[in-house]
C-alpha atoms as a PDB file:
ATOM      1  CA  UNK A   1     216.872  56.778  81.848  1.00  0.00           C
ATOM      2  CA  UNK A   2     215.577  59.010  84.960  1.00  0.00           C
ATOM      3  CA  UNK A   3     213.668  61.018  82.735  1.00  0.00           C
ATOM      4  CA  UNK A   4     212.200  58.358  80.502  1.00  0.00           C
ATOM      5  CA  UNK A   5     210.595  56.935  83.679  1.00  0.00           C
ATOM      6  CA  UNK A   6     209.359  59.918  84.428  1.00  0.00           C
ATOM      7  CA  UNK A   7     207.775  60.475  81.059  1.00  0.00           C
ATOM      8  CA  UNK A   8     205.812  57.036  81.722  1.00  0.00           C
ATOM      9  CA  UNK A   9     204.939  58.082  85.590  1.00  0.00           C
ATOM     10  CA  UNK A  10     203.064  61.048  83.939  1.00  0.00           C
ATOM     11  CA  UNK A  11     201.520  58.968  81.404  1.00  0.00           C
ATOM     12  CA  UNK A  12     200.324  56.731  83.912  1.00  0.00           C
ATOM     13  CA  UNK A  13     199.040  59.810  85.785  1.00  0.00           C
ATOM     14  CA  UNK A  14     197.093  60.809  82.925  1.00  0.00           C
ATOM     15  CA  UNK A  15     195.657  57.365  82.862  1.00  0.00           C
ATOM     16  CA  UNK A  16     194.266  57.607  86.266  1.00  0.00           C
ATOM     17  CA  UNK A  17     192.980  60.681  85.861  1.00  0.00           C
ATOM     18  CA  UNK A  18     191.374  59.882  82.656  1.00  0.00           C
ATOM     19  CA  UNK A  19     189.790  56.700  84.574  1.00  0.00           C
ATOM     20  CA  UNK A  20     188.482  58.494  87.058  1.00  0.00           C
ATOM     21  CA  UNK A  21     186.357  61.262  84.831  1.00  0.00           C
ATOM     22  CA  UNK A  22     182.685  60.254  83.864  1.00  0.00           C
ATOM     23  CA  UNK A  23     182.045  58.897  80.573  1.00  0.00           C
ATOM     24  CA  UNK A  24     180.253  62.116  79.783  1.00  0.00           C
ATOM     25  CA  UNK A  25     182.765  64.043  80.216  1.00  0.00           C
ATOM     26  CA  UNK A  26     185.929  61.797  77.963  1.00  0.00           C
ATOM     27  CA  UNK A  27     185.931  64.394  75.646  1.00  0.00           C
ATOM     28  CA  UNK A  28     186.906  67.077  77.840  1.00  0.00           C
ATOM     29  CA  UNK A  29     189.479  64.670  79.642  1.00  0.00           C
ATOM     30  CA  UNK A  30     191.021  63.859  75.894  1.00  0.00           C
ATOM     31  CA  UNK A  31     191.406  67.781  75.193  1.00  0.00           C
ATOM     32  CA  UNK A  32     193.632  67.853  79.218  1.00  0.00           C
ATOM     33  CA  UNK A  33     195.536  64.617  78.500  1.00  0.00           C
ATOM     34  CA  UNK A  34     196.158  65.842  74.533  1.00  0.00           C
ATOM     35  CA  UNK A  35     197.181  69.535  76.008  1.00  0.00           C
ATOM     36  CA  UNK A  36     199.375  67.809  78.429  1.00  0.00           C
ATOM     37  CA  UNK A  37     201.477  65.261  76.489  1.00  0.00           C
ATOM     38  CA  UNK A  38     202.135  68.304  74.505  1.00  0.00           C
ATOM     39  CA  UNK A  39     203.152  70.646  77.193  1.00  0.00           C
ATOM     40  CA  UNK A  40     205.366  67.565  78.188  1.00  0.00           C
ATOM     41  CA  UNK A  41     207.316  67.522  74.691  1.00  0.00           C
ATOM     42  CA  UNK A  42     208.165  71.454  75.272  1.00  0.00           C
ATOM     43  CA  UNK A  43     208.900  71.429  78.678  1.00  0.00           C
ATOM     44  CA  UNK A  44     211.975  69.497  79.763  1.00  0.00           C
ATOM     45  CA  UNK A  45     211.629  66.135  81.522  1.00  0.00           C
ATOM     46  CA  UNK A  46     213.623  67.359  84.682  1.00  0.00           C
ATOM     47  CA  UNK A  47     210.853  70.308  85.803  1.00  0.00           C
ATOM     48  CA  UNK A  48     207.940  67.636  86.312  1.00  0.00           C
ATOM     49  CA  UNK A  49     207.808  67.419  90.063  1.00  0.00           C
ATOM     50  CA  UNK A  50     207.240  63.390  91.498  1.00  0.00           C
ATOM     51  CA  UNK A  51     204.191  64.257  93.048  1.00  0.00           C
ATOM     52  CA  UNK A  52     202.252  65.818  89.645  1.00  0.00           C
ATOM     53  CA  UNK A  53     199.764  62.342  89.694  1.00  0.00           C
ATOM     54  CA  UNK A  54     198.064  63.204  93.354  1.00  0.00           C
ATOM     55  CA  UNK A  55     197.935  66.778  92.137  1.00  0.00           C
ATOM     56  CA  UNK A  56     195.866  65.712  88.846  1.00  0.00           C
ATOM     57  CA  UNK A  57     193.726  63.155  91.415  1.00  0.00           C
ATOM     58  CA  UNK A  58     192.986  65.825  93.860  1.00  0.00           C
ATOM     59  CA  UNK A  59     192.051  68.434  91.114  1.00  0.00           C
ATOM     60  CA  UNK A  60     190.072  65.135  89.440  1.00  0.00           C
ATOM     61  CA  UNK A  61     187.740  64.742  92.377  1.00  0.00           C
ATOM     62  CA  UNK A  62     187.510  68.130  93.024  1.00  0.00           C
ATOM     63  CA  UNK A  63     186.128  68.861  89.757  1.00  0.00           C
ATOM     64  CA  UNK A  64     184.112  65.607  90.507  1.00  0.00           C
ATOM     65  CA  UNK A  65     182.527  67.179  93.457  1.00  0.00           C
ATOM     66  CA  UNK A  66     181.464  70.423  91.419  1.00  0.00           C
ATOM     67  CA  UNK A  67     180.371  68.662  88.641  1.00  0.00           C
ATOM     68  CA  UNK A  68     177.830  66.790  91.377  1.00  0.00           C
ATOM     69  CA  UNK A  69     176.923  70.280  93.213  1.00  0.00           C
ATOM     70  CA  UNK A  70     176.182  71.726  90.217  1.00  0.00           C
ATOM     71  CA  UNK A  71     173.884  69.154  88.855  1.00  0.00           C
ATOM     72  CA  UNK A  72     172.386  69.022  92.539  1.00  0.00           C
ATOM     73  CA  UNK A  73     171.763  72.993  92.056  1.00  0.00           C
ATOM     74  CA  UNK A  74     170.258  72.579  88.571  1.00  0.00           C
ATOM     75  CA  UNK A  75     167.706  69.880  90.209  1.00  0.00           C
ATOM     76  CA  UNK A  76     167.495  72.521  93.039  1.00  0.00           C
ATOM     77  CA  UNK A  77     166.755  75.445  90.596  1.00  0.00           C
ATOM     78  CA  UNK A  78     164.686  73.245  88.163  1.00  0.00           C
ATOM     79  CA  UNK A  79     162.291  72.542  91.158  1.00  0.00           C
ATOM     80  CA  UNK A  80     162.030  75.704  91.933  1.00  0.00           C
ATOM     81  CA  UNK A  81     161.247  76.941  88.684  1.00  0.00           C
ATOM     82  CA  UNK A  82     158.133  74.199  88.761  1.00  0.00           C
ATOM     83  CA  UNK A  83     157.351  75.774  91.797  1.00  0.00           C
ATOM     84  CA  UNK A  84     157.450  79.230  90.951  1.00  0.00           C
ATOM     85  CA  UNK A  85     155.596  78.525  87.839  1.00  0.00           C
ATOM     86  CA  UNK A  86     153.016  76.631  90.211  1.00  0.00           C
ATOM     87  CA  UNK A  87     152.846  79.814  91.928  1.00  0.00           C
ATOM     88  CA  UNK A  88     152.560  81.655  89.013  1.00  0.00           C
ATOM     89  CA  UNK A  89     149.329  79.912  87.817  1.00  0.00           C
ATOM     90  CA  UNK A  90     147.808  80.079  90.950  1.00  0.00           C
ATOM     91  CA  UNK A  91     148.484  84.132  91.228  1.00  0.00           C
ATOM     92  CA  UNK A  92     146.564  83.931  87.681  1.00  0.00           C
ATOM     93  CA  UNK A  93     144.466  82.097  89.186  1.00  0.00           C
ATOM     94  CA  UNK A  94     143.703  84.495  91.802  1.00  0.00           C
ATOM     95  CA  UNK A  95     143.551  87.403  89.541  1.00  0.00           C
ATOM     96  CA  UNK A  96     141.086  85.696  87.502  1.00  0.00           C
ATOM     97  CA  UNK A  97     138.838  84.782  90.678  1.00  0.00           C
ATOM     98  CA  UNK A  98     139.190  88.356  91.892  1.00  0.00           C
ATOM     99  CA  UNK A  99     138.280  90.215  88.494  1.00  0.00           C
ATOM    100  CA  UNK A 100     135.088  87.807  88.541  1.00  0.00           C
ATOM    101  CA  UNK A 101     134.333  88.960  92.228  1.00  0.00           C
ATOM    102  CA  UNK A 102     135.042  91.975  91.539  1.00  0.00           C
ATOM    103  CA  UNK A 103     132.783  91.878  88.215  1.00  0.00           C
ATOM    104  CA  UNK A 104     130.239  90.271  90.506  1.00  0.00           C
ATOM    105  CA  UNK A 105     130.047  92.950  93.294  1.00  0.00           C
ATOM    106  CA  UNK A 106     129.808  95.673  90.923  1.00  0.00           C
ATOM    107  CA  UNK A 107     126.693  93.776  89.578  1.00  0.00           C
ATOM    108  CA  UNK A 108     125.535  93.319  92.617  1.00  0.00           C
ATOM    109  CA  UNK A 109     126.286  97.133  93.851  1.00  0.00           C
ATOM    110  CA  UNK A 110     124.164  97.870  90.516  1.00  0.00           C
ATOM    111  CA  UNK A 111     121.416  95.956  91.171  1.00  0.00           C
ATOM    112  CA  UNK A 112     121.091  97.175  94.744  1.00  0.00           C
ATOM    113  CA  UNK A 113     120.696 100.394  93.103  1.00  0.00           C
ATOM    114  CA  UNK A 114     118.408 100.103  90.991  1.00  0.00           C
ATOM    115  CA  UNK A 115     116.315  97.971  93.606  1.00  0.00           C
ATOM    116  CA  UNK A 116     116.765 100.844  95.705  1.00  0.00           C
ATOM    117  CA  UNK A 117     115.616 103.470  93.083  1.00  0.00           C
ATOM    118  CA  UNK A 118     112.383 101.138  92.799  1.00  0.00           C
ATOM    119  CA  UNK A 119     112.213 101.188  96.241  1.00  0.00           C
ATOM    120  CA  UNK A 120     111.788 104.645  95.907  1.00  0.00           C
ATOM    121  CA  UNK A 121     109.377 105.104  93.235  1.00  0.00           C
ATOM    122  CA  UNK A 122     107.342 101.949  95.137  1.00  0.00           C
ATOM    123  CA  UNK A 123     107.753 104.400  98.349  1.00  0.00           C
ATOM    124  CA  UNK A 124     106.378 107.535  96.368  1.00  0.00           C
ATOM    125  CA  UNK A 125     103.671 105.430  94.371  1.00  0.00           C
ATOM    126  CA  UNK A 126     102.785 103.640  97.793  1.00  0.00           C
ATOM    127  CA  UNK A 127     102.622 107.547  99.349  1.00  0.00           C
ATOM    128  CA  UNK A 128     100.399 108.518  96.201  1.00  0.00           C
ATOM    129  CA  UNK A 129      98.222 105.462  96.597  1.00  0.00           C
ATOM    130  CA  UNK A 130      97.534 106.394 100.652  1.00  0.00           C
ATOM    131  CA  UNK A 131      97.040 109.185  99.534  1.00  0.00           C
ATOM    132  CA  UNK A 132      94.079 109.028  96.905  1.00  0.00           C
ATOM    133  CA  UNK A 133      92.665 105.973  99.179  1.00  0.00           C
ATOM    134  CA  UNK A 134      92.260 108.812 101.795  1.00  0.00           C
ATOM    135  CA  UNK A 135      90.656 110.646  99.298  1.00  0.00           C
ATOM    136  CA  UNK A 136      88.686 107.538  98.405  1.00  0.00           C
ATOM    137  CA  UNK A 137      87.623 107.077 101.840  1.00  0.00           C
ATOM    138  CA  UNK A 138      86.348 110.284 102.757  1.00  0.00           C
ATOM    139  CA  UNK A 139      84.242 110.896  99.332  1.00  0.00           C
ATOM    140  CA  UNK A 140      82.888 107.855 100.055  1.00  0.00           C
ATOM    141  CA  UNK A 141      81.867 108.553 103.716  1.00  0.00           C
ATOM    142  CA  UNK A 142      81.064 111.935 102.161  1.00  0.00           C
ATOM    143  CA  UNK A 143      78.521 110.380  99.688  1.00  0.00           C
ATOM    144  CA  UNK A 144      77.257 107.772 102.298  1.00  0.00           C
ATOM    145  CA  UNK A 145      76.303 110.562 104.653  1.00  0.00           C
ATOM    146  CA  UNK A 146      74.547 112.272 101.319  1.00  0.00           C
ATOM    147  CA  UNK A 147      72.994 109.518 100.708  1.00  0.00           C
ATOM    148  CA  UNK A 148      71.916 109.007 103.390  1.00  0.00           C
ATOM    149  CA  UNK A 149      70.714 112.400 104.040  1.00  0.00           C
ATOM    150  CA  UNK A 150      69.027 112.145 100.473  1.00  0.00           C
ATOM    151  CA  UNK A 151      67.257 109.251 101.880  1.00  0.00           C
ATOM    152  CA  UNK A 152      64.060 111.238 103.365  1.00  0.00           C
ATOM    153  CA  UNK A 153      60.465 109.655 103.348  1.00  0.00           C
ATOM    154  CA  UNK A 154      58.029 109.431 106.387  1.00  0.00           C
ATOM    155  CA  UNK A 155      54.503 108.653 106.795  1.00  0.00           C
ATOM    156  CA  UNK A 156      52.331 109.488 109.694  1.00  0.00           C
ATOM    157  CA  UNK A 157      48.545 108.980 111.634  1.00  0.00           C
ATOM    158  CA  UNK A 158      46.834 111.222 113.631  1.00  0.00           C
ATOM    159  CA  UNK A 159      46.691 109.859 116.612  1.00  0.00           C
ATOM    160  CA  UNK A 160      49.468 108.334 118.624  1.00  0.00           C
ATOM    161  CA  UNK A 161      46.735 105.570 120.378  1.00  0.00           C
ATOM    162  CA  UNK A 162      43.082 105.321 120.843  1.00  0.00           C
ATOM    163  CA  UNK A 163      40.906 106.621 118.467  1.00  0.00           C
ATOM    164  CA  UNK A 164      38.767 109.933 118.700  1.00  0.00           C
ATOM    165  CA  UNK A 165      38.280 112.947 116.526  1.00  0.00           C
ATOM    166  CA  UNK A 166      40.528 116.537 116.300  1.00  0.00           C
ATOM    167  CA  UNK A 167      38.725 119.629 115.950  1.00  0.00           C
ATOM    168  CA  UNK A 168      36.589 121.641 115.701  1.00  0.00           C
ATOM    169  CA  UNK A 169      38.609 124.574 116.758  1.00  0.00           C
ATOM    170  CA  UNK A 170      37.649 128.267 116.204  1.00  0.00           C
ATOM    171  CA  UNK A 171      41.190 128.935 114.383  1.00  0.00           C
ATOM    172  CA  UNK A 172      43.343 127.614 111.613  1.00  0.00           C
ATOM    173  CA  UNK A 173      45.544 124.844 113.832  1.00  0.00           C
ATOM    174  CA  UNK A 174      48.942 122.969 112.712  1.00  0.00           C
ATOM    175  CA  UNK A 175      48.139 119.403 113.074  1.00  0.00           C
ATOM    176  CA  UNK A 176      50.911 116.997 114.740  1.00  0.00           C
ATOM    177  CA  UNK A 177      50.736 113.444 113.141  1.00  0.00           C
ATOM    178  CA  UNK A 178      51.812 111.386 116.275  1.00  0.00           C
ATOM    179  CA  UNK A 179      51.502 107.430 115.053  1.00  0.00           C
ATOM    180  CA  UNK A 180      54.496 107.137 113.111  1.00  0.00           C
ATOM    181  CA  UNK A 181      54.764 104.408 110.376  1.00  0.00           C
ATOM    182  CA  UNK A 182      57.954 105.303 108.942  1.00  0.00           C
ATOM    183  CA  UNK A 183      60.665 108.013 109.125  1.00  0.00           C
ATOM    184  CA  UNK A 184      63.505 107.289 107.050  1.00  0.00           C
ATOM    185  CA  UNK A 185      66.280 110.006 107.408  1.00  0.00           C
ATOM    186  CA  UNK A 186      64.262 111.881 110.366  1.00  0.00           C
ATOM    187  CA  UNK A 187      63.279 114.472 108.174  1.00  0.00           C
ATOM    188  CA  UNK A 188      59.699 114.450 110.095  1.00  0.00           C
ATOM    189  CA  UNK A 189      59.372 115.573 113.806  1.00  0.00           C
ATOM    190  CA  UNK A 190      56.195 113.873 115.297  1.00  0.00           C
ATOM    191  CA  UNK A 191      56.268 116.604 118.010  1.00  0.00           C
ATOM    192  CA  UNK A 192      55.571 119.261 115.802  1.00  0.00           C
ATOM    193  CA  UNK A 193      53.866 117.624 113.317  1.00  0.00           C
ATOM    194  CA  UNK A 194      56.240 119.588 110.679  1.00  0.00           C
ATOM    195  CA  UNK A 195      58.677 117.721 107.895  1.00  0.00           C
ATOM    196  CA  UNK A 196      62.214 119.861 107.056  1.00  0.00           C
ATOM    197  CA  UNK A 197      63.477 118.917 103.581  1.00  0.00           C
ATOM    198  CA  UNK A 198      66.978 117.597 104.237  1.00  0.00           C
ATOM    199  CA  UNK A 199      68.556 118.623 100.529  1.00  0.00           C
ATOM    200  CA  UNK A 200      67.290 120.743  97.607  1.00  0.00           C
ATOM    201  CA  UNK A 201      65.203 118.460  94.918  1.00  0.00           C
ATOM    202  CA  UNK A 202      61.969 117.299  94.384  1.00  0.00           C
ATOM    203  CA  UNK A 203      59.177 115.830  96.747  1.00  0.00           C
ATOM    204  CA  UNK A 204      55.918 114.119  96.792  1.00  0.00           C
ATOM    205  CA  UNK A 205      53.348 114.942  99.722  1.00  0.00           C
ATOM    206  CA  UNK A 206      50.096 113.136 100.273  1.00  0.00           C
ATOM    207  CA  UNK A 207      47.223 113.710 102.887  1.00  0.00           C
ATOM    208  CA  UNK A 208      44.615 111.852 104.053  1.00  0.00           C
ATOM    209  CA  UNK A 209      41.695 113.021 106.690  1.00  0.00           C
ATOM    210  CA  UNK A 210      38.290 111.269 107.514  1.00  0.00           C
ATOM    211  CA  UNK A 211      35.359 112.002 109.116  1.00  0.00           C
ATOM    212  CA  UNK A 212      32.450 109.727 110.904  1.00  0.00           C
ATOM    213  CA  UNK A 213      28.906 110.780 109.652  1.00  0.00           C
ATOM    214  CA  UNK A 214      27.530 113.784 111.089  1.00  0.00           C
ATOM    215  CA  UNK A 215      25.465 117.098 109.676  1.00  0.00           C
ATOM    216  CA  UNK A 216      26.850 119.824 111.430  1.00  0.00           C
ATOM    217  CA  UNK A 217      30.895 119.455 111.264  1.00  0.00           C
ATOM    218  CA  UNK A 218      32.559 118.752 107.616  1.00  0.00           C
ATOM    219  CA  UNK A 219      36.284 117.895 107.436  1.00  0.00           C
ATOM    220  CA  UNK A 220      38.735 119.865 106.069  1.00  0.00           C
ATOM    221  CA  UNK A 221      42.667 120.285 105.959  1.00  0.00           C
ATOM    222  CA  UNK A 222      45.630 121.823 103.542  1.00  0.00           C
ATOM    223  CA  UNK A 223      49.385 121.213 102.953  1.00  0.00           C
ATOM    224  CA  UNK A 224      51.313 124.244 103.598  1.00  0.00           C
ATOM    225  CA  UNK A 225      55.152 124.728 102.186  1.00  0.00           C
ATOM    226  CA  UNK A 226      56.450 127.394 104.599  1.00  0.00           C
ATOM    227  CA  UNK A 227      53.764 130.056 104.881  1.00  0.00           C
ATOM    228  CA  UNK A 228      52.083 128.893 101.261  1.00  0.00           C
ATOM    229  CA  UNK A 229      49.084 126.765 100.666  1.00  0.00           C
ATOM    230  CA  UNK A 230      49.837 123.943  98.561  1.00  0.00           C
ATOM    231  CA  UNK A 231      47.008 121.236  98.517  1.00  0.00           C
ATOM    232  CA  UNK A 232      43.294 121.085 100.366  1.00  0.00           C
ATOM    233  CA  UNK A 233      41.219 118.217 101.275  1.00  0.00           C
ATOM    234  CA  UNK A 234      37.784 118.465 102.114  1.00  0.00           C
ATOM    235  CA  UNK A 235      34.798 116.414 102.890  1.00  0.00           C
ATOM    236  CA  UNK A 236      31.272 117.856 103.286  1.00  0.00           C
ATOM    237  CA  UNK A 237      29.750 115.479 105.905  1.00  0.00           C
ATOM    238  CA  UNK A 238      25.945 114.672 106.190  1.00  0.00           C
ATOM    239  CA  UNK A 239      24.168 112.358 109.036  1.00  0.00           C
ATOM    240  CA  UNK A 240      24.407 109.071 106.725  1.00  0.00           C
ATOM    241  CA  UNK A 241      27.455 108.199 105.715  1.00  0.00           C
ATOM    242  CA  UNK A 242      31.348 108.608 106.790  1.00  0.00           C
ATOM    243  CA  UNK A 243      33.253 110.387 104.352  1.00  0.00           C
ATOM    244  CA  UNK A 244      37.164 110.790 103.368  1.00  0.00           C
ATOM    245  CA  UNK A 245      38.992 112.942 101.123  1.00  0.00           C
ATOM    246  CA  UNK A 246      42.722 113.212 100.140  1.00  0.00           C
ATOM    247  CA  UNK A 247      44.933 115.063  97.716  1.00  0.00           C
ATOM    248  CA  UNK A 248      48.662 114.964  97.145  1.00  0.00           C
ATOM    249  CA  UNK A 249      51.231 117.597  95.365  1.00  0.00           C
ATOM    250  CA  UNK A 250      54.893 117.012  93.654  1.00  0.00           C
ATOM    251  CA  UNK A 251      56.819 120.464  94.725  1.00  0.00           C
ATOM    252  CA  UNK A 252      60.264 121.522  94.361  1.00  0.00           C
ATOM    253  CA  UNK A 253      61.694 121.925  98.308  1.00  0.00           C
ATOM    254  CA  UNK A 254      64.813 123.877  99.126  1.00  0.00           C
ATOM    255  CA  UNK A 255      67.496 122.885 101.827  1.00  0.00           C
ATOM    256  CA  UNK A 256      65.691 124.162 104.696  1.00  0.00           C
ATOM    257  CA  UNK A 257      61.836 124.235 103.184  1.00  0.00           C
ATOM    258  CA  UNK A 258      59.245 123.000 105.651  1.00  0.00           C
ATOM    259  CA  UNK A 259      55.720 120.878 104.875  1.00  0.00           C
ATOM    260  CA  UNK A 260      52.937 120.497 107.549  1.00  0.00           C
ATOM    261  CA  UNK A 261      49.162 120.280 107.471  1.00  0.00           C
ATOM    262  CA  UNK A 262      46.791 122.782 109.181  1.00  0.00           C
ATOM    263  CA  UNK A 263      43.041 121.854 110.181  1.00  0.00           C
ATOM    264  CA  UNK A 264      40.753 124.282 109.098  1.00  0.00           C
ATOM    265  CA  UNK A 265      39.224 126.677 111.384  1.00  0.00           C
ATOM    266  CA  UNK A 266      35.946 124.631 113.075  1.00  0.00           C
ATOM    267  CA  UNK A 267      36.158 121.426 111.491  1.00  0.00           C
ATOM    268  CA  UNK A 268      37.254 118.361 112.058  1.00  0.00           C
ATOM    269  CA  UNK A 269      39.090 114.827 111.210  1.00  0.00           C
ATOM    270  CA  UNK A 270      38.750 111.250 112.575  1.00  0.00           C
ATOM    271  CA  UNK A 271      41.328 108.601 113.437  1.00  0.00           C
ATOM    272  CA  UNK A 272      41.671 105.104 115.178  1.00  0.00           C
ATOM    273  CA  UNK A 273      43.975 102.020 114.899  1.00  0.00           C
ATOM    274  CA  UNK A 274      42.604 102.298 111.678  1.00  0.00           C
ATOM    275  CA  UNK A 275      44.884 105.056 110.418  1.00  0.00           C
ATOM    276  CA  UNK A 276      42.097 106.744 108.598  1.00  0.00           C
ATOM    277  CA  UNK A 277      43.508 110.268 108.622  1.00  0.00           C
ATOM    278  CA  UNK A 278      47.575 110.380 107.582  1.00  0.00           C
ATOM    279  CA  UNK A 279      50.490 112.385 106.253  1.00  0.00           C
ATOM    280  CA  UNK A 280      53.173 111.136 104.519  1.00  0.00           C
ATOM    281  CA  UNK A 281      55.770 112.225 101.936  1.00  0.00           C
ATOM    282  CA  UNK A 282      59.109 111.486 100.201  1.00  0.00           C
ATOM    283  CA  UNK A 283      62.161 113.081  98.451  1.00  0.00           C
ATOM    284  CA  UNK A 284      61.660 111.751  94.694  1.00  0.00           C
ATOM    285  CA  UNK A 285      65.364 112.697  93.311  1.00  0.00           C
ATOM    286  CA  UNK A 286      67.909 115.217  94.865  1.00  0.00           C
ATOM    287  CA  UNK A 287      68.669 118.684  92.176  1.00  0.00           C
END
């Protein structure tokens, strides 16, 4: 009889334990309770202890309390598997950003260097450039002082005022042209009466004298090129009219070369505001 009501205190135990497990986990608690009635059939009714039930509810909620810990872990690790994956992304994120920077500078470290090589070569051109403009600049200033020293014509009267005659004088005399009309290129000097050809080419010279009426003094003059006689003009006067001559010569003048116009020995020439008696000449092309 004492061990029949044990037998039904255990069952009962079983029971309460079986109450008290989750729904979820009935299976499990079917597998204890089976495992146990059949322990119970082997092992005799007198080595149960009384207090077997609380055992079986303490080792109930135990296993209650890890079952809940370990599903609060789970949620713990799930989370932090979200996270990590999160942080995962991101990181490829990052990667992704950086390769493009990185992609980015080294096009940009390219492009400075080739901006820099055309720098250069701008630099070198630029250099080149100054260079010929120097060049430029002083054959230019080179031909503007040629041309302008290419640029040689004058022409000349006798006398610098008044009016009034020159000559006669017993010798050969180197007239000075004083009036001057034009002088382009100051190839003539009006003090010496004598024209200095500025560059090697060819010239055109032309002279003019005149002479009032009279019997006994004719006019007469030549162009001289250095010491040579180039050109004469010559008037044989008479008491009743005036008279004029002229004459002009193309000749080929070297750097240097000289033109002036001698009187002759004991005659004479005439000039006034008029400008009847002149000298004048001009460079017709540089050789």
């Amino acid at each position: 009889m004492k061990y029949f009501v044990m037998l039904l205190l255990l069952v009962g135990c079983l029971s309460c334990v079986t109450w008290q497990l989750p729904n979820e986990d009935e299976q499990i608690s079917e597998q204890m309770r089976e495992k146990v009635e059949k322990k119970s059939e082997a092992v005799h009714l007198e080595s149960w202890p009384l207090g077997m039930c609380s055992v079986v509810r303490e080792m109930s909620a135990m296993l209650g309390e890890q079952r809940a810990e370990l599903r609060h872990t789970q949620a713990r690790l799930s989370a932090l598997e979200g996270r990590l994956r999160e942080s995962e992304a991101q990181i490829q994120e990052l990667k992704t950003e950086n390769q493009e920077f990185r992609r980015r500078d080294e096009e940009l470290t390219r492009r400075f260097e080739e901006l820099l090589k055309e720098h250069q070569v701008q630099s070198v051109k630029l250099g080149v450039l100054r260079d010929r403009s120097n060049i430029t600049e002083g054959r230019v200033e080179e031909l503007r002082k040629n041309n302008e020293v290419r640029k040689a014509a004058f022409s000349a009267s006798l006398l610098g005022t008044g009016e009034g005659h020159v000559g006669p004088i017993s010798t050969e005399t180197t007239l000075i042209f004083g009036k001057i009309l034009s002088n382009v290129g100051n190839a003539y000097n009006p003090y010496t009466g004598i024209f200095t050809a500025p560059v090697r080419g060819i010239y055109e010279f032309k002279l003019f004298v005149y002479n009032h009426a009279t019997s006994s003094v004719s006019s007469g003059a030549s162009l001289h090129k250095n010491g040579e006689r180039l050109v004469t003009a010559y008037a044989h006067n008479d008491d009743r009219q005036h008279v004029s001559s002229s004459n002009s010569v193309i000749v080929l003048m070297e750097q240097g070369d000289v033109v002036f116009v001698r009187l002759w020995a004991n005659r004479r020439i005439f000039d006034s505001k008029n400008h009847h008696s002149t000298f004048s000449g001009h460079i017709l092309f540089p050789l």
